[in-house]
Every structure is written in C-alpha cells, then in structure tokens.
C-alpha atoms as a PDB file:
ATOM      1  CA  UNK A   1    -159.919-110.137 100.116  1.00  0.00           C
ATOM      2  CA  UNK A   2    -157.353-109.192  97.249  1.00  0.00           C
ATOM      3  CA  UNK A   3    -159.966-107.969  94.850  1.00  0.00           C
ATOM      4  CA  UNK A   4    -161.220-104.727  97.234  1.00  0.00           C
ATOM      5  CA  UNK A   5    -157.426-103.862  98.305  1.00  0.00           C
ATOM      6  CA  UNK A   6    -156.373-103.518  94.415  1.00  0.00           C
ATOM      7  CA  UNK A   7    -159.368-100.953  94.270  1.00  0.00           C
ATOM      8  CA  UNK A   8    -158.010 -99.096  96.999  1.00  0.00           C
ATOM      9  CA  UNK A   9    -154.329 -99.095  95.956  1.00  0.00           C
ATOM     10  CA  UNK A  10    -155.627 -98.066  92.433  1.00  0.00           C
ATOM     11  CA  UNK A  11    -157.378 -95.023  93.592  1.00  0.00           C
ATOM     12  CA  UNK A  12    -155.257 -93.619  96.893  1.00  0.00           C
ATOM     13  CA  UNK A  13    -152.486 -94.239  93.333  1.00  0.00           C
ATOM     14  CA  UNK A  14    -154.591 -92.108  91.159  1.00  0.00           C
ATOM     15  CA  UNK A  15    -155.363 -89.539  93.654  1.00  0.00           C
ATOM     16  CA  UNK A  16    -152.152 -88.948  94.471  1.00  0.00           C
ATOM     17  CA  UNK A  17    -151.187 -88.660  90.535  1.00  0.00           C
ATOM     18  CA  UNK A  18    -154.036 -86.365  89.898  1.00  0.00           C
ATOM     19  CA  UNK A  19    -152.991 -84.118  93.258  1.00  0.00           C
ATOM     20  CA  UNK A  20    -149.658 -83.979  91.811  1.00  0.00           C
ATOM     21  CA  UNK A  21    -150.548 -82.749  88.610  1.00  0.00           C
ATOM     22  CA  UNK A  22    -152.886 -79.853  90.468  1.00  0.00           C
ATOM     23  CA  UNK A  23    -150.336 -79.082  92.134  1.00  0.00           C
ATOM     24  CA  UNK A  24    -147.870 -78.526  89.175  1.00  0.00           C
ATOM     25  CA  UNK A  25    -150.518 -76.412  87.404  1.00  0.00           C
ATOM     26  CA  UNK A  26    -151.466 -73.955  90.160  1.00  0.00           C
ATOM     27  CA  UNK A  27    -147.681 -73.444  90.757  1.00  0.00           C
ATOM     28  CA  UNK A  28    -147.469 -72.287  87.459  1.00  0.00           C
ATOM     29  CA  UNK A  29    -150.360 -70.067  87.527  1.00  0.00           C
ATOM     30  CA  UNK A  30    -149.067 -68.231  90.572  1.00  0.00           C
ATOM     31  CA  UNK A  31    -145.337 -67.498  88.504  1.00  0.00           C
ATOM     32  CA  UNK A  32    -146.995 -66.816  84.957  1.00  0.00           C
ATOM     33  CA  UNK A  33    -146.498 -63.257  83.803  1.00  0.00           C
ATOM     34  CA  UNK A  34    -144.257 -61.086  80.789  1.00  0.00           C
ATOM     35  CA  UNK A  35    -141.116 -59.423  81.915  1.00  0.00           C
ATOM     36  CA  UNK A  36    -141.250 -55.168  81.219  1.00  0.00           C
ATOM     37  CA  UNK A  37    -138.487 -53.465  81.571  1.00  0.00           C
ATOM     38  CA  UNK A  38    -138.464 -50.387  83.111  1.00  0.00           C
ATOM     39  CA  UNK A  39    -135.917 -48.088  81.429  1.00  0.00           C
ATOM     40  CA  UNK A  40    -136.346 -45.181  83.422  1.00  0.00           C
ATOM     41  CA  UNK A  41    -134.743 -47.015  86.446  1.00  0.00           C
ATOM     42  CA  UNK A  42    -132.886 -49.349  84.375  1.00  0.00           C
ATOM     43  CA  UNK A  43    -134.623 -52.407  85.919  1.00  0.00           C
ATOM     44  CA  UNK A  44    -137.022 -55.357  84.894  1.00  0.00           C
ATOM     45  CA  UNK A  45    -140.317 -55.801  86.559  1.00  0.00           C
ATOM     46  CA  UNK A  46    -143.048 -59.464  86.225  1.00  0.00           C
ATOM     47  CA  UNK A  47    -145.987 -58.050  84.643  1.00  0.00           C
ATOM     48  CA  UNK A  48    -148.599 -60.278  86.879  1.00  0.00           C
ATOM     49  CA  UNK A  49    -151.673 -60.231  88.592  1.00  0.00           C
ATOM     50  CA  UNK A  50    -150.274 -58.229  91.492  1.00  0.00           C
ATOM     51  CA  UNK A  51    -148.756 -55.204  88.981  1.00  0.00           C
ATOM     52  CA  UNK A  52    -152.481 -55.703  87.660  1.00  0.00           C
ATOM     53  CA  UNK A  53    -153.995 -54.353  90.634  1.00  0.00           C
ATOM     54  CA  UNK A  54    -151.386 -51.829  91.265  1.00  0.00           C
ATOM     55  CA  UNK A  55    -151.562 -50.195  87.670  1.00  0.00           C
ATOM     56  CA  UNK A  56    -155.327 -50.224  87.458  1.00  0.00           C
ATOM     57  CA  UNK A  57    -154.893 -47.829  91.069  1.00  0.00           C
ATOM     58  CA  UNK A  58    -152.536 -45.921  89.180  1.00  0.00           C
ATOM     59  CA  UNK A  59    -154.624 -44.699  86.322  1.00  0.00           C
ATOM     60  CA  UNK A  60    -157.577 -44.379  88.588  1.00  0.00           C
ATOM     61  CA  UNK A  61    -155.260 -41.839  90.563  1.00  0.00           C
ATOM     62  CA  UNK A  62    -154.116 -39.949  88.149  1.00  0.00           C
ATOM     63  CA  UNK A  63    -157.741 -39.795  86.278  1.00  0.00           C
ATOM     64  CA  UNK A  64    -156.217 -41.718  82.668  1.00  0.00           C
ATOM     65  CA  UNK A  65    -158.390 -43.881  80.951  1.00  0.00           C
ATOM     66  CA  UNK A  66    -157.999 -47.528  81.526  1.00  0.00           C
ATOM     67  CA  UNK A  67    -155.392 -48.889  78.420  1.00  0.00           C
ATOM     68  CA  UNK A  68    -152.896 -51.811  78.087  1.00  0.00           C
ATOM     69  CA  UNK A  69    -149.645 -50.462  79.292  1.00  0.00           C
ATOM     70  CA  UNK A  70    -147.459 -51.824  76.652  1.00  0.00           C
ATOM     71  CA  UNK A  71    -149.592 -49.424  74.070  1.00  0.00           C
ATOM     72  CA  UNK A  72    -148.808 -46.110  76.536  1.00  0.00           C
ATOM     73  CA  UNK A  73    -146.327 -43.393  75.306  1.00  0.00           C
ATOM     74  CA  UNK A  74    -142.936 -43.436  76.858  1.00  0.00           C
ATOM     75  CA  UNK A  75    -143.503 -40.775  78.492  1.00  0.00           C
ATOM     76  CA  UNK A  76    -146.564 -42.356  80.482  1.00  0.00           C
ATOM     77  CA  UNK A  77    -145.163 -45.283  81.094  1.00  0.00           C
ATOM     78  CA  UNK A  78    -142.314 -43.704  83.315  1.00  0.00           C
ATOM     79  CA  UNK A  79    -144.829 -41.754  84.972  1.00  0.00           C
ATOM     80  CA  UNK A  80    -146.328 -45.296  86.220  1.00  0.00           C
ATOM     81  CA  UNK A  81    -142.563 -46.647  87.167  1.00  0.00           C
ATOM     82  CA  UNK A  82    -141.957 -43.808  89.241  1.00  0.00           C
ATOM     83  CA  UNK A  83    -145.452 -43.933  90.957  1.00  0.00           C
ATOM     84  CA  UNK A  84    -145.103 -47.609  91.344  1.00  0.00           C
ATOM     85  CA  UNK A  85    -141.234 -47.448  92.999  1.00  0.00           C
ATOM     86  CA  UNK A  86    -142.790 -44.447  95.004  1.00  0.00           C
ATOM     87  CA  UNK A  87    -145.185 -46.844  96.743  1.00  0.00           C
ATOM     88  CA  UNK A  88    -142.979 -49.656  98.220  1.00  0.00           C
END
C-alpha cells in the first residue's frame, strides 16, 4: 500500500508547486505597467490596463485619433491629465 500513497504525495506536491507558481505570475500581471509622469500636476501615474481604458474614452471624447500617448505633444498630453484628474 506504499506504492499508490507516493503517487498521491507526488502529485497533491506538484500541484501545489505548479499553483504556486500561477499564482506568482498572475500577481505580476495585475501590477505590470510604465510609470508617466504627469508634469502638469507634478505627479506620477502606472500606465496599465485600467489608464488603457480610460485614455482610449478620452480621445474618443474629444474626437482625436487613436495614438500612443508617449508620442502626443505636450500640449495634448496635459489636456488628457487634466481630463483624467477631472474624472475621479
């Protein structure tokens, strides 16, 4: 009766190395982002998923073709910081 419950410490072992390792990896998805600073307001802001969503709104409000915001002038780039602290 050894031989099964060596199989069974083997894989509830495994399973909980490979659930640890999931875990690591999604945690690390959910933080990933670049820092921008905003230097209109002096502060620094995660570039993530979440600004994602509310940039894309932006430039659908305000009618601007979609482009990457570290390639916008200045100018329009404080135009999104003070839309974006205007919506909190």
């Amino acid at each position: 009766m050894q031989f099964p419950s060596r199989h069974v410490t083997s894989f509830v072992l495994g399973a909980a190395f490979a659930a640890s390792v999931m875990l690591a990896g999604c945690s690390a998805r959910v933080s990933s982002g670049y820092r921008v600073h905003d230097s209109y307001r002096n502060d620094d802001h995660v570039w993530d998923n979440n600004e994602i969503v509310f940039y894309s709104r932006w430039e659908n409000d305000t009618h601007r073709k979609h482009e990457d915001f570290r390639r916008r002038h200045k100018n329009e780039q404080n135009d999104y910081w003070t839309w974006r602290h205007d919506q909190h």
